[in-house]
N, C-alpha and C. Protein backbone atom coordinates (compact mmCIF):
# COMPACT_ATOMS: atom_id res chain seq x y z
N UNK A 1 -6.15 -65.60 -97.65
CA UNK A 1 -6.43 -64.79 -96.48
C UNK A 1 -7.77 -65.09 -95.82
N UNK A 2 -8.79 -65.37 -96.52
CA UNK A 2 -10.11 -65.73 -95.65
C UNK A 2 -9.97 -66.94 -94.97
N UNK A 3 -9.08 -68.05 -95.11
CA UNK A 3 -8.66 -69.04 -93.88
C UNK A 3 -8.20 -68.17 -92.38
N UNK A 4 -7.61 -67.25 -92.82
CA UNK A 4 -7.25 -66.38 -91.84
C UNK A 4 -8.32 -65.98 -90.92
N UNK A 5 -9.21 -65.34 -91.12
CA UNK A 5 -10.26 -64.25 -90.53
C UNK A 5 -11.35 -66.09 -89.59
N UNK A 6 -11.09 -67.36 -90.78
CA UNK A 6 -12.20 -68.07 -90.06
C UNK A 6 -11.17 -68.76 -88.82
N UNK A 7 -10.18 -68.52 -88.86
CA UNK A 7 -9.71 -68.98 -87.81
C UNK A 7 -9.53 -68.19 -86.35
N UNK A 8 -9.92 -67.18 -86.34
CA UNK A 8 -9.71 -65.62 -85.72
C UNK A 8 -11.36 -65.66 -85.08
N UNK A 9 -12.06 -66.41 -85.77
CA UNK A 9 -13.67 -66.16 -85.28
C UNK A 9 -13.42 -67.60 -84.28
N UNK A 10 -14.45 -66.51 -83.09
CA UNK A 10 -15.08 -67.43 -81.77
C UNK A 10 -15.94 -68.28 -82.36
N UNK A 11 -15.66 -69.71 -81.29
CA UNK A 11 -17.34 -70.02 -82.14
C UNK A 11 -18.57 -69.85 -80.61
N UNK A 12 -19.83 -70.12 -81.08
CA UNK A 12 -20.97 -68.85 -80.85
C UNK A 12 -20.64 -69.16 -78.99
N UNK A 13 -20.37 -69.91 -78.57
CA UNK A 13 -20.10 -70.06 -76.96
C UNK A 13 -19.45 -69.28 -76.48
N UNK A 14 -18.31 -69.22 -77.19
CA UNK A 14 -16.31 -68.17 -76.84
C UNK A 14 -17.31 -67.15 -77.38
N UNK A 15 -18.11 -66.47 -77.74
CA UNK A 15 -18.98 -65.51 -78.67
C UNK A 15 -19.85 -64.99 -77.14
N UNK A 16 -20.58 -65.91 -76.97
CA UNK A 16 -21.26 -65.59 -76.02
C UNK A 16 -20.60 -65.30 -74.47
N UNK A 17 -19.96 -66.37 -74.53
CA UNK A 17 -19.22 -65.78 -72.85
C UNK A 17 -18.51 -64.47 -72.60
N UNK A 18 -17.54 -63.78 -73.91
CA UNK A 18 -17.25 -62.79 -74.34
C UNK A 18 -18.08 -61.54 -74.06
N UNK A 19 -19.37 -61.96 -74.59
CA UNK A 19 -20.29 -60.82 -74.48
C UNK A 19 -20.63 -60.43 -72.79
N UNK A 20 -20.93 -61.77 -72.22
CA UNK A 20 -21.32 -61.50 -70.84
C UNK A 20 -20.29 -61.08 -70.05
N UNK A 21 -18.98 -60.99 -70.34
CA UNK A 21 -17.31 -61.11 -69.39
C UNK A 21 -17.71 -59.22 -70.00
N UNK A 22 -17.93 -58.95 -71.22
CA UNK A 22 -17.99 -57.49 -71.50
C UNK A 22 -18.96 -56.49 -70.78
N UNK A 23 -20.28 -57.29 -70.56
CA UNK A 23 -21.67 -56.78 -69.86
C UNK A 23 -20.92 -56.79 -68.79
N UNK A 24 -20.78 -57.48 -67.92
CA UNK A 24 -20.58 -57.58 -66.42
C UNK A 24 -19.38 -56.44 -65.99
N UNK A 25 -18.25 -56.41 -66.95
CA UNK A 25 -17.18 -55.57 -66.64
C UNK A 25 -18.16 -53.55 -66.82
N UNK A 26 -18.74 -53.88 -67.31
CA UNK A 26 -19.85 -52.24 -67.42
C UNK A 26 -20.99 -52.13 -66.38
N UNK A 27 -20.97 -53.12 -65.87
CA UNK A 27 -22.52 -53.42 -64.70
C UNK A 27 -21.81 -52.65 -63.89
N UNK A 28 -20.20 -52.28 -63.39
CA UNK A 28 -20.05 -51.68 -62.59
C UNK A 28 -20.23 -49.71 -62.76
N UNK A 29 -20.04 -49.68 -63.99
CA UNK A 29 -20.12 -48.17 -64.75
C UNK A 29 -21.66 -47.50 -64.12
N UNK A 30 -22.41 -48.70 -64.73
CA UNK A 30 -23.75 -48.54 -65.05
C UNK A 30 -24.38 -48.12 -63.53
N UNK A 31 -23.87 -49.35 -62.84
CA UNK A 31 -24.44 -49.42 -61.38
C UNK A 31 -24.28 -47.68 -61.15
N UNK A 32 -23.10 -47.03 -61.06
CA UNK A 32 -23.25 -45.42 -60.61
C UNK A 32 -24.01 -44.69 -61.81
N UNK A 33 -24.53 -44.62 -62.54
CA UNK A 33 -25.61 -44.11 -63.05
C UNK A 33 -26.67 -44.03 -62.51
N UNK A 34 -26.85 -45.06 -61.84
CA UNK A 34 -28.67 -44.77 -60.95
C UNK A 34 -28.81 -43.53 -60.15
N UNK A 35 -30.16 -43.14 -60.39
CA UNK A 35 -30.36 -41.99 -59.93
C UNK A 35 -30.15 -41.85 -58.03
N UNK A 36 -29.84 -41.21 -57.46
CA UNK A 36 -29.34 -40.75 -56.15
C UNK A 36 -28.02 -41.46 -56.06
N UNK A 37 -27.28 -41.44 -57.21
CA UNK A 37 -25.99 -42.03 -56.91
C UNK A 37 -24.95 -40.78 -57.04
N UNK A 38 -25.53 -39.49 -57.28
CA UNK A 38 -24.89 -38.88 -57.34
C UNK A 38 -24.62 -38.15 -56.21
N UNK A 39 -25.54 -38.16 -54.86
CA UNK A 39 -25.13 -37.82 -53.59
C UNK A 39 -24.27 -38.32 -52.87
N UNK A 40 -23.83 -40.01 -53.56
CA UNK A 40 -22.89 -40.71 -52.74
C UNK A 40 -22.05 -39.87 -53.18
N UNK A 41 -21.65 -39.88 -54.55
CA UNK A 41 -20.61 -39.64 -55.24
C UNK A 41 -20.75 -38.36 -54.27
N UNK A 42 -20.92 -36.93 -54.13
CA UNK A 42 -20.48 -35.83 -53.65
C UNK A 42 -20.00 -36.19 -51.87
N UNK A 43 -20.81 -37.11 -51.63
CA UNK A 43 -20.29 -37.75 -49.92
C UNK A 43 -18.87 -38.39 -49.79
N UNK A 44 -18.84 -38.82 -50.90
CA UNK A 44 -16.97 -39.93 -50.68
C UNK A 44 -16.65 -38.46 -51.42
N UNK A 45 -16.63 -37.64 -52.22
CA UNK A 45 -15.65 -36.36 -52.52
C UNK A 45 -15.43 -35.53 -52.10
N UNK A 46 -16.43 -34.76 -50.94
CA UNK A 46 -16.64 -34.20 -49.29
C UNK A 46 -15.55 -35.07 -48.06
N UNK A 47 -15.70 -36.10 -48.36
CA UNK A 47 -14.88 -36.71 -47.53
C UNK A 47 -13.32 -37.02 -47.29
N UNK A 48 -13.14 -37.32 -48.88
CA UNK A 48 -11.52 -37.50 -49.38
C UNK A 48 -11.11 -35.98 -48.92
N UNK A 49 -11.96 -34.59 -49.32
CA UNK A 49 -11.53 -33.02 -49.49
C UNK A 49 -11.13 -32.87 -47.73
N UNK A 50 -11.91 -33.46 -46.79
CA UNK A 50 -11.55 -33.32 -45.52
C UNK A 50 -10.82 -33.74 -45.12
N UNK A 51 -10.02 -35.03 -45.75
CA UNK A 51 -9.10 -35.80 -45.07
C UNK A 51 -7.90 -35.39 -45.58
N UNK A 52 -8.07 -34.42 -47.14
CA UNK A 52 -6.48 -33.70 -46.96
C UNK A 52 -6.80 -32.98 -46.34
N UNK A 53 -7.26 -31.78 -46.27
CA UNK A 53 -7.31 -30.76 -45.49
C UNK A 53 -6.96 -30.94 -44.03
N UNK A 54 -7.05 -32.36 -43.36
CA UNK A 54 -6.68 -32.46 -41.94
C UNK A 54 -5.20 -32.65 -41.74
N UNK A 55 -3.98 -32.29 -41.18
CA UNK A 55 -2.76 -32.52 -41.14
C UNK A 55 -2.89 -34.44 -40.47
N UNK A 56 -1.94 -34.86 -41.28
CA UNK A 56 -1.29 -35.71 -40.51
C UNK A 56 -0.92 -35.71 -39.20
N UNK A 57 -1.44 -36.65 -38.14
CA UNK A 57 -0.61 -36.94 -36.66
C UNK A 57 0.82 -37.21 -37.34
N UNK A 58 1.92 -36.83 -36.41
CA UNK A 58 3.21 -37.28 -36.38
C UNK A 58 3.53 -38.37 -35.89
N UNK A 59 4.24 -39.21 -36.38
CA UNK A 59 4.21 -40.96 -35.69
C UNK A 59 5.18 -40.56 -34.33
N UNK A 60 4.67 -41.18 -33.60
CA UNK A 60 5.18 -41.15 -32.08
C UNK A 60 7.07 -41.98 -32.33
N UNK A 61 7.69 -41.37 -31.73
CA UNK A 61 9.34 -41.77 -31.99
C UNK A 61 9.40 -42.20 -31.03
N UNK A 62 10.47 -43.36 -31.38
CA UNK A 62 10.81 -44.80 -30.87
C UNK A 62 11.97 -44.14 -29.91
N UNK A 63 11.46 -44.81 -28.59
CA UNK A 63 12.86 -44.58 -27.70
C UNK A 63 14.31 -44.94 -28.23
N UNK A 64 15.09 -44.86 -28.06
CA UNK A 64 16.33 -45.48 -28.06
C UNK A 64 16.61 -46.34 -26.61
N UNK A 65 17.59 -47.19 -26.88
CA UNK A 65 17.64 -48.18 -25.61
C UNK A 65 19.10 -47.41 -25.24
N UNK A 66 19.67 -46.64 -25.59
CA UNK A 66 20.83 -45.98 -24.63
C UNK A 66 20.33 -44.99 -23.50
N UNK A 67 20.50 -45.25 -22.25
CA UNK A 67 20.18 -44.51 -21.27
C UNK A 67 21.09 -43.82 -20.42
């Protein structure tokens, strides 16, 4: 079984690129953590809350060509 586990290991490159493909996929988490990011955040959730609250226009109906 320990042939097993050494074949299962990255070696330190596939190791390293791994790590950075993992960092970068959280840089986006992280990025809304900064401080005054939480006013955006209440501005896009103010905003989505208004846009249900507004009714839908009704799509304008298609003539018919029988006259």
């Amino acid at each position: 079984m320990p042939d097993d586990a050494d074949e299962r290991a990255l070696d330190p490159r596939e190791e390293a690129r791994a790590r950075r493909r993992d960092r970068e996929a959280d840089a986006e988490a992280r990025d809304l953590m900064r401080p005054g990011m939480g006013k955006v955040f209440k501005q896009i959730q103010d905003a989505q809350a208004k846009a249900a609250r507004e009714p839908t226009k009704p799509k304008p109906r298609r003539r018919s060509r029988r006259s």
